[in-house]
PDB file of N, CA and C in Angstrom:
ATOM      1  N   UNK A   1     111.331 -56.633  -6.347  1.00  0.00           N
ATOM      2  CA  UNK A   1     110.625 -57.631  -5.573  1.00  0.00           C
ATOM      3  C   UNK A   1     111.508 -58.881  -5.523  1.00  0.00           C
ATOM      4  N   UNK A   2     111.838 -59.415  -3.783  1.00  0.00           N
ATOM      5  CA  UNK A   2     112.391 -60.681  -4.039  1.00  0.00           C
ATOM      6  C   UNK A   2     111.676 -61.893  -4.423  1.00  0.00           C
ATOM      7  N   UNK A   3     112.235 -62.933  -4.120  1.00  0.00           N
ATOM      8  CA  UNK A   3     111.668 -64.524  -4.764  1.00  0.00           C
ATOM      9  C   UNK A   3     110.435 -64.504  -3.725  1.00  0.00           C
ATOM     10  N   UNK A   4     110.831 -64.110  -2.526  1.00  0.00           N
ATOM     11  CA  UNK A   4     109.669 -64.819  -1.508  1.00  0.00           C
ATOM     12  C   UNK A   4     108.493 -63.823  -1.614  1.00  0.00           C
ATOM     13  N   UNK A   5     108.760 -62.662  -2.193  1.00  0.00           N
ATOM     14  CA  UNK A   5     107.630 -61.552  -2.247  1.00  0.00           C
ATOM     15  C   UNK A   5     106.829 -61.699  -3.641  1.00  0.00           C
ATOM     16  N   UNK A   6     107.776 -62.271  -4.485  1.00  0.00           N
ATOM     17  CA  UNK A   6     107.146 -62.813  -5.531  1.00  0.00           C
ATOM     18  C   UNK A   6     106.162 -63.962  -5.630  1.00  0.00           C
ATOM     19  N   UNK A   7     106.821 -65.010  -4.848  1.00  0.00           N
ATOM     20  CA  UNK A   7     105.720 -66.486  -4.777  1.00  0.00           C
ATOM     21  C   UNK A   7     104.739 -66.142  -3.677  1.00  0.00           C
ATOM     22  N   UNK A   8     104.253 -65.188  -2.959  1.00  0.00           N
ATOM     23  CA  UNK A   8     103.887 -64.530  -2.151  1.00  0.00           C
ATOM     24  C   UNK A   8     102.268 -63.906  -2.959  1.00  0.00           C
ATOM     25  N   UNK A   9     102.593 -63.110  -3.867  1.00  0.00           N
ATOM     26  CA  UNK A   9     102.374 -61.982  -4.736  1.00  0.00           C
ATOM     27  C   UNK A   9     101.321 -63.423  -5.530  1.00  0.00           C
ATOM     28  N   UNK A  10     101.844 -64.346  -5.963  1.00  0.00           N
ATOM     29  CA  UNK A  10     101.239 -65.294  -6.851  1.00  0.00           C
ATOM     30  C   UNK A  10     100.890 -66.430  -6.379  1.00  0.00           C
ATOM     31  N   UNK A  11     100.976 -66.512  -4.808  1.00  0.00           N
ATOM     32  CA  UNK A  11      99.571 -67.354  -3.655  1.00  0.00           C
ATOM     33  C   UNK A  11      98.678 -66.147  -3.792  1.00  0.00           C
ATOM     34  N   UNK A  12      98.742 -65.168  -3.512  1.00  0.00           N
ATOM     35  CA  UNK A  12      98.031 -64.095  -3.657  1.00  0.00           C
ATOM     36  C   UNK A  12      96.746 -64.364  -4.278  1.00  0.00           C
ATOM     37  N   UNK A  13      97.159 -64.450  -5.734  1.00  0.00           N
ATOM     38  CA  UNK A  13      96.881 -64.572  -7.048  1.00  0.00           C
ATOM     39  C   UNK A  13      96.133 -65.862  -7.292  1.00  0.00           C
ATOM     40  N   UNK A  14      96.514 -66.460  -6.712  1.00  0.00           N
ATOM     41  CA  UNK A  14      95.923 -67.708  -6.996  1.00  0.00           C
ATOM     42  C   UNK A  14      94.843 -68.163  -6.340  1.00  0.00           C
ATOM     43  N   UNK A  15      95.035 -68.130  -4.688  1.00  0.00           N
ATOM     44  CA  UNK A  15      93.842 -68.070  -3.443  1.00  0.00           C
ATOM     45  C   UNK A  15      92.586 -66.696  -3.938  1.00  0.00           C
ATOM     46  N   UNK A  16      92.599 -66.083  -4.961  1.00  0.00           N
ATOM     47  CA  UNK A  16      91.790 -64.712  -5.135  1.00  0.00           C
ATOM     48  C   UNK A  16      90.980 -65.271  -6.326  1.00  0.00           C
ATOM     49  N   UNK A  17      91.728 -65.983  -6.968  1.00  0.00           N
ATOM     50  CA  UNK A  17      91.206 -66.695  -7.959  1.00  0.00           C
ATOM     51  C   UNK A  17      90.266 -67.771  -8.194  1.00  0.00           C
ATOM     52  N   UNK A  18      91.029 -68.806  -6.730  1.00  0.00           N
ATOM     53  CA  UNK A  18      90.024 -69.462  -6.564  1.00  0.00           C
ATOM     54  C   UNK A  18      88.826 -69.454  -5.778  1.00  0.00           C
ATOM     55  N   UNK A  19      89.405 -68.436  -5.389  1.00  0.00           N
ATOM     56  CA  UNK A  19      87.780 -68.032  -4.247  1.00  0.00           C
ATOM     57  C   UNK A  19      86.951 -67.410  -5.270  1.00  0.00           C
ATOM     58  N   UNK A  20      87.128 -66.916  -6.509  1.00  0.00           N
ATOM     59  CA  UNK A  20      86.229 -66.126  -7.144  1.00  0.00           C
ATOM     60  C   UNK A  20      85.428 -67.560  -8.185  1.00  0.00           C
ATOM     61  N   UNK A  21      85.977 -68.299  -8.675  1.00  0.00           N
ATOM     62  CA  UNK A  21      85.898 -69.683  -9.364  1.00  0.00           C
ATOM     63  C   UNK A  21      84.975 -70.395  -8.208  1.00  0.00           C
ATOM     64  N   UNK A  22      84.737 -70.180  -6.841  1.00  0.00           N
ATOM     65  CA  UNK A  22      84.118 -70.811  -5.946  1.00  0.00           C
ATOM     66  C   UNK A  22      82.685 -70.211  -5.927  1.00  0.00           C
ATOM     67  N   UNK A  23      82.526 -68.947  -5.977  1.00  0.00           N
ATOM     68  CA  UNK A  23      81.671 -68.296  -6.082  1.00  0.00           C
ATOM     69  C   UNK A  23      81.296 -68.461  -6.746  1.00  0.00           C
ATOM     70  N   UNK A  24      81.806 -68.413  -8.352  1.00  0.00           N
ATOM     71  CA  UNK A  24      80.814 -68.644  -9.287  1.00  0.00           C
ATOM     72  C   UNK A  24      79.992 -69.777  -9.812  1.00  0.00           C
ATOM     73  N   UNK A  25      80.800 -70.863  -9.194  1.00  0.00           N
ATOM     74  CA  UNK A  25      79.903 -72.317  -9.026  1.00  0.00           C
ATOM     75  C   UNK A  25      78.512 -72.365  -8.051  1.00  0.00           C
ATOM     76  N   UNK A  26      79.274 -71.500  -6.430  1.00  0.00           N
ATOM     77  CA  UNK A  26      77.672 -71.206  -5.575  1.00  0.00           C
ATOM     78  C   UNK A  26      76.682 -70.519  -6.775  1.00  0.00           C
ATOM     79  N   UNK A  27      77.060 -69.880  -7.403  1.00  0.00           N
ATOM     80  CA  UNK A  27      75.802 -69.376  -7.939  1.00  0.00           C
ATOM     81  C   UNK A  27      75.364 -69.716  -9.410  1.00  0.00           C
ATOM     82  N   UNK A  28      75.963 -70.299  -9.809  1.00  0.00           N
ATOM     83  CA  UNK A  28      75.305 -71.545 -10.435  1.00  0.00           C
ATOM     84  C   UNK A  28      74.558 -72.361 -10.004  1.00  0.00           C
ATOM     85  N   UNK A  29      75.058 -73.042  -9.074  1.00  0.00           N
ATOM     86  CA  UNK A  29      74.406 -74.018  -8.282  1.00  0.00           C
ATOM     87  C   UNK A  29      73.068 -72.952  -7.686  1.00  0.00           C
ATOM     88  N   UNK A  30      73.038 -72.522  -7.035  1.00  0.00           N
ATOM     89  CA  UNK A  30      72.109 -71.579  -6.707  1.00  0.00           C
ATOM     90  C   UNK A  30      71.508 -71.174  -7.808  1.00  0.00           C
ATOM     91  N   UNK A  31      71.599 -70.966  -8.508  1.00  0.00           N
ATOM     92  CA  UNK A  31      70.878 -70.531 -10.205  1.00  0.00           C
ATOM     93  C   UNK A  31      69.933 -71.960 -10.460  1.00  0.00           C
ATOM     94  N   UNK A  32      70.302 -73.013 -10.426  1.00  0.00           N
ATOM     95  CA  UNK A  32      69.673 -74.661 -10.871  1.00  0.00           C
ATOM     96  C   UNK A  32      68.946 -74.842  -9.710  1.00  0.00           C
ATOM     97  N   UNK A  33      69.036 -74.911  -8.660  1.00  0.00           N
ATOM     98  CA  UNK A  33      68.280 -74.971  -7.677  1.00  0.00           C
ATOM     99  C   UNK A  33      67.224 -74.359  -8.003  1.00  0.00           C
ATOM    100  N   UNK A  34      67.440 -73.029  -8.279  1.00  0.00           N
ATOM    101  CA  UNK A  34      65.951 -72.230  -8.335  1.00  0.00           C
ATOM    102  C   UNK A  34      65.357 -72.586  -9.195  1.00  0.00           C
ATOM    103  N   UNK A  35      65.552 -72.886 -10.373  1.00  0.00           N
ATOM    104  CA  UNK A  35      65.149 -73.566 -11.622  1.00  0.00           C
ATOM    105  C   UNK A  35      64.338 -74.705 -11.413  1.00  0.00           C
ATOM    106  N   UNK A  36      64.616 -75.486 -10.967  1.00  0.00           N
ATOM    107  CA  UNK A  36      64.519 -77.069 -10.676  1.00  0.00           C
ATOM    108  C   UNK A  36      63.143 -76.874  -9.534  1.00  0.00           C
ATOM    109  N   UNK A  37      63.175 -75.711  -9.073  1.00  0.00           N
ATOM    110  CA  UNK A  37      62.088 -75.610  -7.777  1.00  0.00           C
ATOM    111  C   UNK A  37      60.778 -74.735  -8.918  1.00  0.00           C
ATOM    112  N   UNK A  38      61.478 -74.222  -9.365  1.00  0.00           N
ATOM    113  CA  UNK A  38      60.218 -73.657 -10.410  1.00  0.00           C
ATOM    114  C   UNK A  38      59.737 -74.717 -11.363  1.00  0.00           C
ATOM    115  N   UNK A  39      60.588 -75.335 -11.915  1.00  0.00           N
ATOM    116  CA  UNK A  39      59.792 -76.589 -12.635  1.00  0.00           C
ATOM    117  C   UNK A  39      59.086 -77.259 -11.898  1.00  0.00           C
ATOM    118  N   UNK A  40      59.463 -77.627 -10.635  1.00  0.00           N
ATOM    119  CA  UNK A  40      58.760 -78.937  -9.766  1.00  0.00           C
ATOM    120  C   UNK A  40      56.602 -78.445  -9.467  1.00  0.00           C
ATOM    121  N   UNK A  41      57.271 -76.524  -9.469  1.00  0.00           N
ATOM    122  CA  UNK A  41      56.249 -76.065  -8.733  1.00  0.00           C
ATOM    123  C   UNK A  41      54.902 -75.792 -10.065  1.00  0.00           C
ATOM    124  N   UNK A  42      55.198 -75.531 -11.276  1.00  0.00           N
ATOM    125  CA  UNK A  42      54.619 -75.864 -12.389  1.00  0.00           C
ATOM    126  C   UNK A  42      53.805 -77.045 -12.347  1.00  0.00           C
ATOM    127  N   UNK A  43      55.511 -78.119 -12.352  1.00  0.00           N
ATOM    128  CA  UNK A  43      54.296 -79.708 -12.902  1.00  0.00           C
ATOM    129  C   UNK A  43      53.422 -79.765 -11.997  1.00  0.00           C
ATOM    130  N   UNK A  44      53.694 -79.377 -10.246  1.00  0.00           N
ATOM    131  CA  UNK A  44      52.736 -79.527  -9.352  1.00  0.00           C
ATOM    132  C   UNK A  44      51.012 -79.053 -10.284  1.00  0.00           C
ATOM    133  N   UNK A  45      51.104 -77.813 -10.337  1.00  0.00           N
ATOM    134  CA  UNK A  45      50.391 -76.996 -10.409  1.00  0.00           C
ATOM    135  C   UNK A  45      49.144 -77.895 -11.679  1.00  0.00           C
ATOM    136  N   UNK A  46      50.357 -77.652 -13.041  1.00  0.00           N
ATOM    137  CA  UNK A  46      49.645 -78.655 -14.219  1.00  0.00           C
ATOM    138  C   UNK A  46      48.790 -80.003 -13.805  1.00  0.00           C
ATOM    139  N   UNK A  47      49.251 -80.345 -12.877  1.00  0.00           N
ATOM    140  CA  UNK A  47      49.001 -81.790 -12.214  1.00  0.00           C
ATOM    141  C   UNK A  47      47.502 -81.420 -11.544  1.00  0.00           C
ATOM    142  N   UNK A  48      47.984 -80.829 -10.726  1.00  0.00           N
ATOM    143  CA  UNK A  48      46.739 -79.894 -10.168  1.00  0.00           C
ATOM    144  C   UNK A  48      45.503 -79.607 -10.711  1.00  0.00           C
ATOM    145  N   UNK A  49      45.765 -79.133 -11.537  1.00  0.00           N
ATOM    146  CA  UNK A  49      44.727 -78.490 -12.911  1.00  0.00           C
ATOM    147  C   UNK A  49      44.322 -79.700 -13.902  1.00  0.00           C
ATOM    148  N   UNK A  50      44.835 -81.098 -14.087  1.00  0.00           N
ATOM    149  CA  UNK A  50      44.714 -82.120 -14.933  1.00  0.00           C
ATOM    150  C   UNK A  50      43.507 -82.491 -13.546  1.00  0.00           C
ATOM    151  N   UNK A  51      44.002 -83.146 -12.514  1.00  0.00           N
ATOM    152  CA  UNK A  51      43.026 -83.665 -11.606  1.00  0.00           C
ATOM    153  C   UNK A  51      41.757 -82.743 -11.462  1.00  0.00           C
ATOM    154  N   UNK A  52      41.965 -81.848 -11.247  1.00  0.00           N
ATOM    155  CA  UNK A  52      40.464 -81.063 -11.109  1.00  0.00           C
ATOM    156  C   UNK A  52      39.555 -80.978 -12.339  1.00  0.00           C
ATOM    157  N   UNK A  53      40.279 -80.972 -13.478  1.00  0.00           N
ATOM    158  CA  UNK A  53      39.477 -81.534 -14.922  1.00  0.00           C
ATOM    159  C   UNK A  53      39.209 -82.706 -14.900  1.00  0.00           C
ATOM    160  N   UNK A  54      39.707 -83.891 -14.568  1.00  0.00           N
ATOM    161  CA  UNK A  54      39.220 -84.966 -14.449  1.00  0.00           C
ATOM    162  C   UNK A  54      37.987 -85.159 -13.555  1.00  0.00           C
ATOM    163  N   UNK A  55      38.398 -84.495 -12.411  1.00  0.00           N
ATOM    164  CA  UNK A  55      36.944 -84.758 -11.262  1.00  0.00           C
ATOM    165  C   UNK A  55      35.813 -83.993 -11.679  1.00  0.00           C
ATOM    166  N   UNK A  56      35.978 -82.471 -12.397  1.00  0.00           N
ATOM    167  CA  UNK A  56      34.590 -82.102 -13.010  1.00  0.00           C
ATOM    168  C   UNK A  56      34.104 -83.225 -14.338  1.00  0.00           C
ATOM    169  N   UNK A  57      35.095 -83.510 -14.984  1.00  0.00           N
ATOM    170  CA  UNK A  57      34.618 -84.399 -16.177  1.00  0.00           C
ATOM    171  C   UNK A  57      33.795 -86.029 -15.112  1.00  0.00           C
ATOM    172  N   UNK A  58      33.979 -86.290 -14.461  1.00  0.00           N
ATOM    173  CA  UNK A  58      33.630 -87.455 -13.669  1.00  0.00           C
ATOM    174  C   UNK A  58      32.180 -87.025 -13.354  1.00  0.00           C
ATOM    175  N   UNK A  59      32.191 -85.612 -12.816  1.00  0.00           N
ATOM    176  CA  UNK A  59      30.667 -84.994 -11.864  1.00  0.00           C
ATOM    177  C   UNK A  59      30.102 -84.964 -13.257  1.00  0.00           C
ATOM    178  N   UNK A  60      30.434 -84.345 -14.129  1.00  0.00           N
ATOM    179  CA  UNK A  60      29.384 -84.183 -15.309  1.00  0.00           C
ATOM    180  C   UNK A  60      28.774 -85.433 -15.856  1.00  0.00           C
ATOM    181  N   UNK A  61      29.779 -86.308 -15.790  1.00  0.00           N
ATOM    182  CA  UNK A  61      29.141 -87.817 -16.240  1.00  0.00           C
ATOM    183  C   UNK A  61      28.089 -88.820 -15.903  1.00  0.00           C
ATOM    184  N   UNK A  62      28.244 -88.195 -14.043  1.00  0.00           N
ATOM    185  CA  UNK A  62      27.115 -88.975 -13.515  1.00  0.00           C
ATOM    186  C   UNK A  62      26.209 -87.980 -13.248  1.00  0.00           C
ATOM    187  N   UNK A  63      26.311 -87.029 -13.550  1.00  0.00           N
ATOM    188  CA  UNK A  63      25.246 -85.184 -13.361  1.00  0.00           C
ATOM    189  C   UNK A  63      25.206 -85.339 -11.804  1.00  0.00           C
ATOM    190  N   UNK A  64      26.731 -85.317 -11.158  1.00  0.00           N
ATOM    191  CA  UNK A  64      26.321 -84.681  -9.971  1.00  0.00           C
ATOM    192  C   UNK A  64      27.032 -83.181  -9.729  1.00  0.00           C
ATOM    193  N   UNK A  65      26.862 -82.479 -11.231  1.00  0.00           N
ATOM    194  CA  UNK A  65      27.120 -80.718 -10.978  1.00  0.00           C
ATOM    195  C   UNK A  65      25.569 -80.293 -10.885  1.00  0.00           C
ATOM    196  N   UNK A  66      24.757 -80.786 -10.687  1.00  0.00           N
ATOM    197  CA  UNK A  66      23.230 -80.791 -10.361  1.00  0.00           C
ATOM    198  C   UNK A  66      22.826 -79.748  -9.458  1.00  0.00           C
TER     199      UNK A  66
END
């Protein structure tokens, strides 16, 4: 192999490399995203479930579950 088939051979090598190093950040990133959307969709939810205990605790207080 000459010089130019060599530095050739190891752009090769290197552009393969970093495309694979690219990928694995998309899916990381893509990994936290999903994460971050499942937490959000939880606290929603908890939040959810705190307010609706509060508003039955409110109806019971003035007995309008009557």
């Amino acid at each position: 192999m000459d010089q130019s088939q060599n530095l050739s051979h190891q752009a090769g090598q290197a552009t393969g490399q970093a495309q694979e190093k690219a990928s694995n950040m998309m899916g990381n990133a893509r990994n936290a995203a999903q994460s971050a959307q499942q937490s959000c969709q939880e606290a929603g939810q908890q939040m959810k479930a705190k307010a609706q205990g509060a508003a039955d605790a409110v109806k019971s207080a003035i007995g309008a579950n009557k």
